[in-house]
Each structure stands twice: as C-alpha cells, then as structure tokens.
ModelCIF file with pLDDT and N, C-alpha, C, O atoms, coordinates in Angstrom:
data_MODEL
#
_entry.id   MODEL 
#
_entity.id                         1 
_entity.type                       polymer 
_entity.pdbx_number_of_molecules   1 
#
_entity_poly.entity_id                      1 
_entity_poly.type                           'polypeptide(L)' 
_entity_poly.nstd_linkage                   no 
_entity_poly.nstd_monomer                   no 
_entity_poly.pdbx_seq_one_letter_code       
;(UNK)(UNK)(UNK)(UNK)(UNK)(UNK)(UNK)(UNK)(UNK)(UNK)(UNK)(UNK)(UNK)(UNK)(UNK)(UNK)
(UNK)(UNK)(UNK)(UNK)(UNK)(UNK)(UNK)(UNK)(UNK)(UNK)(UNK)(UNK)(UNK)
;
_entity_poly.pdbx_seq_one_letter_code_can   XXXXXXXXXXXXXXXXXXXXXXXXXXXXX 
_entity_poly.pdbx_strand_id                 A 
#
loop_
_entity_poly_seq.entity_id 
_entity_poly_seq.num 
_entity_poly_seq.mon_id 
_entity_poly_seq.hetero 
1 1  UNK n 
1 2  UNK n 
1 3  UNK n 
1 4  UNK n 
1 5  UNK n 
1 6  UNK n 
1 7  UNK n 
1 8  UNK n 
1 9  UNK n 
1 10 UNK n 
1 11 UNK n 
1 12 UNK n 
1 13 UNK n 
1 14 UNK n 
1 15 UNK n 
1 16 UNK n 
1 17 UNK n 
1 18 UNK n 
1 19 UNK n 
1 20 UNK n 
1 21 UNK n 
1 22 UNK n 
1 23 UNK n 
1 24 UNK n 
1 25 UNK n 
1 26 UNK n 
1 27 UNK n 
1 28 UNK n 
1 29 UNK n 
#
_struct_asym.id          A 
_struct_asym.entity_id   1 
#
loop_
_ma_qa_metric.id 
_ma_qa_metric.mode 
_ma_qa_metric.name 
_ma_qa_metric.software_group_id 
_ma_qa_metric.type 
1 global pLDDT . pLDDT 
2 local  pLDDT . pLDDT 
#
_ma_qa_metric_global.metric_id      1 
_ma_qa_metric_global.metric_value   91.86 
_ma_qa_metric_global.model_id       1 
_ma_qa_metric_global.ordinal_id     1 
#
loop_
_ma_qa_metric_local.label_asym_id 
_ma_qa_metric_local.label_comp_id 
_ma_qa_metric_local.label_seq_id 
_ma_qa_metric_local.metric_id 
_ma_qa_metric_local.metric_value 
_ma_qa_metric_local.model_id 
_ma_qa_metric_local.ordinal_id 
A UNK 1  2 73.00 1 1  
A UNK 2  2 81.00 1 2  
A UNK 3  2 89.00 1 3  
A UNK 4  2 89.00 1 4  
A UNK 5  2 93.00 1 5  
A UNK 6  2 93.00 1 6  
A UNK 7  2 95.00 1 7  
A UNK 8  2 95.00 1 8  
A UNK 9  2 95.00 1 9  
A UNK 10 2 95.00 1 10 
A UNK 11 2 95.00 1 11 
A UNK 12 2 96.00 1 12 
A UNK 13 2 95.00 1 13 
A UNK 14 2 95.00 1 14 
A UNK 15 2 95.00 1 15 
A UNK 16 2 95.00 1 16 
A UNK 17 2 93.00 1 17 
A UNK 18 2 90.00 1 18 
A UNK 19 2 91.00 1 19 
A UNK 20 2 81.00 1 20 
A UNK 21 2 83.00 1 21 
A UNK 22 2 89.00 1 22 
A UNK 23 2 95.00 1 23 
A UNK 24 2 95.00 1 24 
A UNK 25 2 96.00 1 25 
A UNK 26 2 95.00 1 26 
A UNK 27 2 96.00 1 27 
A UNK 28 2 95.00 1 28 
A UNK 29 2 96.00 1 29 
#
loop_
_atom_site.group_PDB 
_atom_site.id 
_atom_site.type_symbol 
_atom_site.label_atom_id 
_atom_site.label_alt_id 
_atom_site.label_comp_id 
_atom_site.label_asym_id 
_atom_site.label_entity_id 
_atom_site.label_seq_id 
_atom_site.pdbx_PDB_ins_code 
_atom_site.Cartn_x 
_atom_site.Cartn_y 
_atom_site.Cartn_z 
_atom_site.occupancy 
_atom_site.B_iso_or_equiv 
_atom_site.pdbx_formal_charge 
_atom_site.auth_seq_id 
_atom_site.auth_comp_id 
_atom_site.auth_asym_id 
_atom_site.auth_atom_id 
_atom_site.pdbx_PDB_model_num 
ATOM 1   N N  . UNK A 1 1  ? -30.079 -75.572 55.731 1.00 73.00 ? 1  UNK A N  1 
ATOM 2   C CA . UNK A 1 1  ? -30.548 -76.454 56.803 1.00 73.00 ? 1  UNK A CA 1 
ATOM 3   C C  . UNK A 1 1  ? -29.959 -76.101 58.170 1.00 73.00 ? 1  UNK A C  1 
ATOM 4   O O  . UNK A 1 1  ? -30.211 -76.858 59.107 1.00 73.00 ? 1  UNK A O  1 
ATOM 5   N N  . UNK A 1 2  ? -29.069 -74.835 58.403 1.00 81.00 ? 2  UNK A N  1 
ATOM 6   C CA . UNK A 1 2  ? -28.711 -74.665 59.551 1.00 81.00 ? 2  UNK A CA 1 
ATOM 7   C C  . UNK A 1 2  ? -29.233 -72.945 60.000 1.00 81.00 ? 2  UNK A C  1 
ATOM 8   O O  . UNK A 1 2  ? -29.311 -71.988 59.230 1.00 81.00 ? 2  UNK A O  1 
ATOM 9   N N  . UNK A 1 3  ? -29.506 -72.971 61.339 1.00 89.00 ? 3  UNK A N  1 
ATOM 10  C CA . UNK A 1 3  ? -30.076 -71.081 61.325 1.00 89.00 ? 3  UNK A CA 1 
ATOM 11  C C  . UNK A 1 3  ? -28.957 -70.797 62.205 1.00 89.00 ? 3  UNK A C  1 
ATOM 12  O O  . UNK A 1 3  ? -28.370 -71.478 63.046 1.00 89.00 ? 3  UNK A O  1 
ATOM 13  N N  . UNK A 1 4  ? -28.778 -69.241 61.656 1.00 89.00 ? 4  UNK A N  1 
ATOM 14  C CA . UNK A 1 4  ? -28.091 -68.328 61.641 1.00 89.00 ? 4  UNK A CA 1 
ATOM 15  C C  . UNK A 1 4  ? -28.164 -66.804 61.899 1.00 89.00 ? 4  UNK A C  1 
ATOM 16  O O  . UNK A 1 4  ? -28.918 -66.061 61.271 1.00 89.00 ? 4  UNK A O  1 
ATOM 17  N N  . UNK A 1 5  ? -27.169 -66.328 63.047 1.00 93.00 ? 5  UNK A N  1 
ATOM 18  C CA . UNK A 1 5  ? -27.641 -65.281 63.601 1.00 93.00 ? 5  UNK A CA 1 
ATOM 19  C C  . UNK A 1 5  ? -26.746 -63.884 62.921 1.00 93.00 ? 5  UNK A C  1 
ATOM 20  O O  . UNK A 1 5  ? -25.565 -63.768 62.593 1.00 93.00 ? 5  UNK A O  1 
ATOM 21  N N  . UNK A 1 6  ? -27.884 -62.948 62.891 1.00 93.00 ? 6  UNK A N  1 
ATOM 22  C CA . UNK A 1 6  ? -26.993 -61.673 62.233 1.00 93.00 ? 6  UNK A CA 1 
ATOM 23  C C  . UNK A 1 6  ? -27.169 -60.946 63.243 1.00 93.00 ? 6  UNK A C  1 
ATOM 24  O O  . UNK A 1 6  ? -28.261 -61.162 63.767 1.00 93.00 ? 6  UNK A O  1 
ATOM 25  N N  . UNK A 1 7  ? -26.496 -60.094 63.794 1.00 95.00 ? 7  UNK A N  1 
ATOM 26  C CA . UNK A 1 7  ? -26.976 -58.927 64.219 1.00 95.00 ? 7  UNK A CA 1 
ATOM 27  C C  . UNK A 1 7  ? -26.450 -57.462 63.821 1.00 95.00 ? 7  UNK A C  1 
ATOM 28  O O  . UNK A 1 7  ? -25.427 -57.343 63.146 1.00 95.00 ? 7  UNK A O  1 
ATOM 29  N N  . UNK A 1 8  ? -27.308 -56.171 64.335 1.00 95.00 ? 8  UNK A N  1 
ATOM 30  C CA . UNK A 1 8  ? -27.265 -54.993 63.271 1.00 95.00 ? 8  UNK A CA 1 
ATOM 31  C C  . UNK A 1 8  ? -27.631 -54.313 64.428 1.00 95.00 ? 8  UNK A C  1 
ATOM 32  O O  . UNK A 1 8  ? -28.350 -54.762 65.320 1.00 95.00 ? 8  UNK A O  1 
ATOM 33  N N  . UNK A 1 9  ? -26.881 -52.724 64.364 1.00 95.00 ? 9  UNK A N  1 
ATOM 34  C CA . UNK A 1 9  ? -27.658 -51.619 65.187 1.00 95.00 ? 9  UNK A CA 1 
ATOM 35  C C  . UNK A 1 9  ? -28.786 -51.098 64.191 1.00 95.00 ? 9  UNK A C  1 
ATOM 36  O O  . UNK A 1 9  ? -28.904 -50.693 63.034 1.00 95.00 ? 9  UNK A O  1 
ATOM 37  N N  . UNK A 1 10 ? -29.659 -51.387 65.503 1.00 95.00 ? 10 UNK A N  1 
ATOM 38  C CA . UNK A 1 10 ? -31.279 -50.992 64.872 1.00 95.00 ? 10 UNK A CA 1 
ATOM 39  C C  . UNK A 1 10 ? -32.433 -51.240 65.793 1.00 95.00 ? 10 UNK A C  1 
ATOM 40  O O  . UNK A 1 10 ? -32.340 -52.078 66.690 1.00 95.00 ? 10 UNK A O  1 
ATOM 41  N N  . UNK A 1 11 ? -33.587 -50.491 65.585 1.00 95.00 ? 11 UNK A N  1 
ATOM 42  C CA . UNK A 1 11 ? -34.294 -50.677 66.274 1.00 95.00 ? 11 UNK A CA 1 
ATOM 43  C C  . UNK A 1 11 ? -35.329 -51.584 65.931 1.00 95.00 ? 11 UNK A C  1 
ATOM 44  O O  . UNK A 1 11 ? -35.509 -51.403 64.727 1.00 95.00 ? 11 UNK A O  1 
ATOM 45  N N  . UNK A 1 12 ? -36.115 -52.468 66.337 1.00 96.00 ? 12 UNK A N  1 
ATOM 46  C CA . UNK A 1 12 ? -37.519 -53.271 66.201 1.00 96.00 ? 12 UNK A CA 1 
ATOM 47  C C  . UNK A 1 12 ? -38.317 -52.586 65.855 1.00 96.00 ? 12 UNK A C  1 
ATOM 48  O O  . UNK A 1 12 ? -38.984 -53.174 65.003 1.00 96.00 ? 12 UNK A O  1 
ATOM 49  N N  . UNK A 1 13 ? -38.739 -51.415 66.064 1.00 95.00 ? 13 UNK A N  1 
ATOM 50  C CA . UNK A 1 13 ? -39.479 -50.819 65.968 1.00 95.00 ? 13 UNK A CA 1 
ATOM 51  C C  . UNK A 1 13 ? -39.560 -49.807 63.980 1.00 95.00 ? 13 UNK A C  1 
ATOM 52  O O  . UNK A 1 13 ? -40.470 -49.354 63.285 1.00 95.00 ? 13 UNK A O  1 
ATOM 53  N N  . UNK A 1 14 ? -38.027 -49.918 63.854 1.00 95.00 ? 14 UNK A N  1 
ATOM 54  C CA . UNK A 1 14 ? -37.733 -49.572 62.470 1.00 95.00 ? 14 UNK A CA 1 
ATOM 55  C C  . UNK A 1 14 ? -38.085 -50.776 61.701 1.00 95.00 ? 14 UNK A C  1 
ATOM 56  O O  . UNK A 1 14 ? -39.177 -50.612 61.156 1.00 95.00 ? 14 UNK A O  1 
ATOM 57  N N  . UNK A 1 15 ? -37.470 -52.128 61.412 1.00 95.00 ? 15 UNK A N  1 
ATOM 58  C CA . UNK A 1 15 ? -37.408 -53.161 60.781 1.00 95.00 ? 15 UNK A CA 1 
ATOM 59  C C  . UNK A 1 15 ? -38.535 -53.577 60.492 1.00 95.00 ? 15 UNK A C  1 
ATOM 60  O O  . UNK A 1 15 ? -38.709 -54.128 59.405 1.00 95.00 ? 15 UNK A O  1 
ATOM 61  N N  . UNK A 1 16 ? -39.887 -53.364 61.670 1.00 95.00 ? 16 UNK A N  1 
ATOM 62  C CA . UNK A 1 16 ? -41.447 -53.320 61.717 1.00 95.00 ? 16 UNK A CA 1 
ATOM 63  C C  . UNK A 1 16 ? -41.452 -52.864 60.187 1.00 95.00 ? 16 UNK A C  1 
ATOM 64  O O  . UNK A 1 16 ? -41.548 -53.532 59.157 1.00 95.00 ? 16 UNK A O  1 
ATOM 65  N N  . UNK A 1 17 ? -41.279 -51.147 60.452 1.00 93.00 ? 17 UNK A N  1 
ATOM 66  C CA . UNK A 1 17 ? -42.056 -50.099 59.597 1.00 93.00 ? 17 UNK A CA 1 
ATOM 67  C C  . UNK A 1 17 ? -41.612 -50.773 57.756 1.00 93.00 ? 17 UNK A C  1 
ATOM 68  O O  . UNK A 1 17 ? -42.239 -51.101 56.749 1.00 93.00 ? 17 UNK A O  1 
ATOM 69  N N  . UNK A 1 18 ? -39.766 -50.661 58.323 1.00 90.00 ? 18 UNK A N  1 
ATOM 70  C CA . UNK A 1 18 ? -39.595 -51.182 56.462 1.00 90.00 ? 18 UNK A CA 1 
ATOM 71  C C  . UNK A 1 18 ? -39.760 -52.566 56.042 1.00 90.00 ? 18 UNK A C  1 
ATOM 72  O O  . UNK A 1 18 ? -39.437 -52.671 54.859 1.00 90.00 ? 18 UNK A O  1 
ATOM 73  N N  . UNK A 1 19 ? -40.167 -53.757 56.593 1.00 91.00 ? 19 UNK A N  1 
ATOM 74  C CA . UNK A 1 19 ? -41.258 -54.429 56.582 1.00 91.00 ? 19 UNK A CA 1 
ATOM 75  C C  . UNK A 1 19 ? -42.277 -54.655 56.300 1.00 91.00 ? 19 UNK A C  1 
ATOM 76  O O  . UNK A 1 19 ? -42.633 -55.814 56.086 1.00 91.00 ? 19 UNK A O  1 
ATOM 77  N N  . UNK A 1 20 ? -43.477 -53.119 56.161 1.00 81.00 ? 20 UNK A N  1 
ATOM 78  C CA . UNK A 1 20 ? -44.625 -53.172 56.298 1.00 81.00 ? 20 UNK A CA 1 
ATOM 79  C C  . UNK A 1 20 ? -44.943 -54.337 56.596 1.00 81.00 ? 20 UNK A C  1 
ATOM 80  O O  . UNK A 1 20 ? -44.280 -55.002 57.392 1.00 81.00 ? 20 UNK A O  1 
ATOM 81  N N  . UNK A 1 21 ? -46.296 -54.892 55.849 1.00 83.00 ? 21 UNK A N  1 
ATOM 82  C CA . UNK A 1 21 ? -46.982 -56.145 57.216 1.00 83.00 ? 21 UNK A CA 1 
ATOM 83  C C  . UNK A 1 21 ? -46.951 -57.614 56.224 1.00 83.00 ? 21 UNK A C  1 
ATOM 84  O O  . UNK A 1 21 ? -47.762 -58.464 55.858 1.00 83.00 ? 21 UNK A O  1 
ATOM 85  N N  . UNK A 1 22 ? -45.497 -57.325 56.056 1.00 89.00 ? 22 UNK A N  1 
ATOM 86  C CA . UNK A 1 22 ? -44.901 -58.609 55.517 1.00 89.00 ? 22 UNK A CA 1 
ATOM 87  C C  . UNK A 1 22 ? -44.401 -59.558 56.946 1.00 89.00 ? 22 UNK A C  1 
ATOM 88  O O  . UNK A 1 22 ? -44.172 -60.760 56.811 1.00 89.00 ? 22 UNK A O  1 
ATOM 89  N N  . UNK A 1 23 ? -44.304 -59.061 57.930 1.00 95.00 ? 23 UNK A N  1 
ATOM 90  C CA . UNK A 1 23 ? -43.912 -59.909 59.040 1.00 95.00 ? 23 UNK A CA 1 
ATOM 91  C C  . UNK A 1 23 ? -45.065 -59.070 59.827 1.00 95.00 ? 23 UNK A C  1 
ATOM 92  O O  . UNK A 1 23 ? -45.589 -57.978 59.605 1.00 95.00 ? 23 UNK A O  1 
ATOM 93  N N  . UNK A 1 24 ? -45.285 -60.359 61.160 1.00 95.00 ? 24 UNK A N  1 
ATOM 94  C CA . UNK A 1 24 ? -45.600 -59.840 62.482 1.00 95.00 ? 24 UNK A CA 1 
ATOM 95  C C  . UNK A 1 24 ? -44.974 -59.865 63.582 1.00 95.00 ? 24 UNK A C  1 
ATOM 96  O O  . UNK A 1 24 ? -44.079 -60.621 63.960 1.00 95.00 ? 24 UNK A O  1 
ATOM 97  N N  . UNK A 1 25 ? -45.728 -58.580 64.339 1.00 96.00 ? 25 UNK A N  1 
ATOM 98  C CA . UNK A 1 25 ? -45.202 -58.269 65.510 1.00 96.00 ? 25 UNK A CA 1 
ATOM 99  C C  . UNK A 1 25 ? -45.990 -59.279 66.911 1.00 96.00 ? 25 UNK A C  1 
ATOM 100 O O  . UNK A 1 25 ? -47.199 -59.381 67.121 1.00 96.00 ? 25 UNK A O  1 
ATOM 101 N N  . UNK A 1 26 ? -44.964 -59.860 67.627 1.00 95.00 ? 26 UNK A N  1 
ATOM 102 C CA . UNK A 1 26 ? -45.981 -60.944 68.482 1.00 95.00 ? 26 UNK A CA 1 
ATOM 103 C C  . UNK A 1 26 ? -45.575 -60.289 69.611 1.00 95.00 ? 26 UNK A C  1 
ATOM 104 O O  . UNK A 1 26 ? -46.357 -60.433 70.551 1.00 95.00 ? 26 UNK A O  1 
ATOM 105 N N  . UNK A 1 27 ? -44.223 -59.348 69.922 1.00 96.00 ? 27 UNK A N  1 
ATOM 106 C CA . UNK A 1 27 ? -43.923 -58.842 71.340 1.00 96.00 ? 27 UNK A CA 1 
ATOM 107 C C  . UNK A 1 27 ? -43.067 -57.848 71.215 1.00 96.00 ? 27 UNK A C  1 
ATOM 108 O O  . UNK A 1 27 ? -42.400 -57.609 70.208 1.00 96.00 ? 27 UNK A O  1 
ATOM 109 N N  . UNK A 1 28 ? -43.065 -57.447 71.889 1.00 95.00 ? 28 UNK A N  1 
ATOM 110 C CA . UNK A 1 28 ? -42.249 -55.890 72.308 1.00 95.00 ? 28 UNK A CA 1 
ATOM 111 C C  . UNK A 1 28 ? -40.516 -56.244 71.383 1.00 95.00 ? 28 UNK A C  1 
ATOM 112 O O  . UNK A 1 28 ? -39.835 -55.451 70.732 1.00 95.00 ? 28 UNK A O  1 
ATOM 113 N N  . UNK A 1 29 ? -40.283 -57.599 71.663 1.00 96.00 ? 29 UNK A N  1 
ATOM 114 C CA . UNK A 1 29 ? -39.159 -57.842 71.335 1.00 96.00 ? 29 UNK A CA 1 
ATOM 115 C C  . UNK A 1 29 ? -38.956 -58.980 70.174 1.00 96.00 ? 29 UNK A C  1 
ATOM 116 O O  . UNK A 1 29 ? -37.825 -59.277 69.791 1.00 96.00 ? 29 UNK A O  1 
#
C-alpha cells in the first residue's frame, strides 16, 4: 500500500525492448 522508488543505470529505451509490449511507452521519458 505504499510506492516506492528504485533506481538503476539504464536506459528507457533498453527496459522498453526487455519488456516487449508488456508495458507502454507514453513519452520520451
């Protein structure tokens, strides 16, 4: 019940790909 931030070196543009189109992309960022 509480959100939580991770962060990781990586690009958006990677996390997309190993993802495939299990998520969407709404912006550059």
């Amino acid at each position: 019940m509480e959100q939580k931030e991770y962060s990781f070196y990586a690009k958006l543009d990677e996390v997309e790909q190993q993802l495939s189109h299990k998520f969407v992309r709404i912006h550059q960022r």
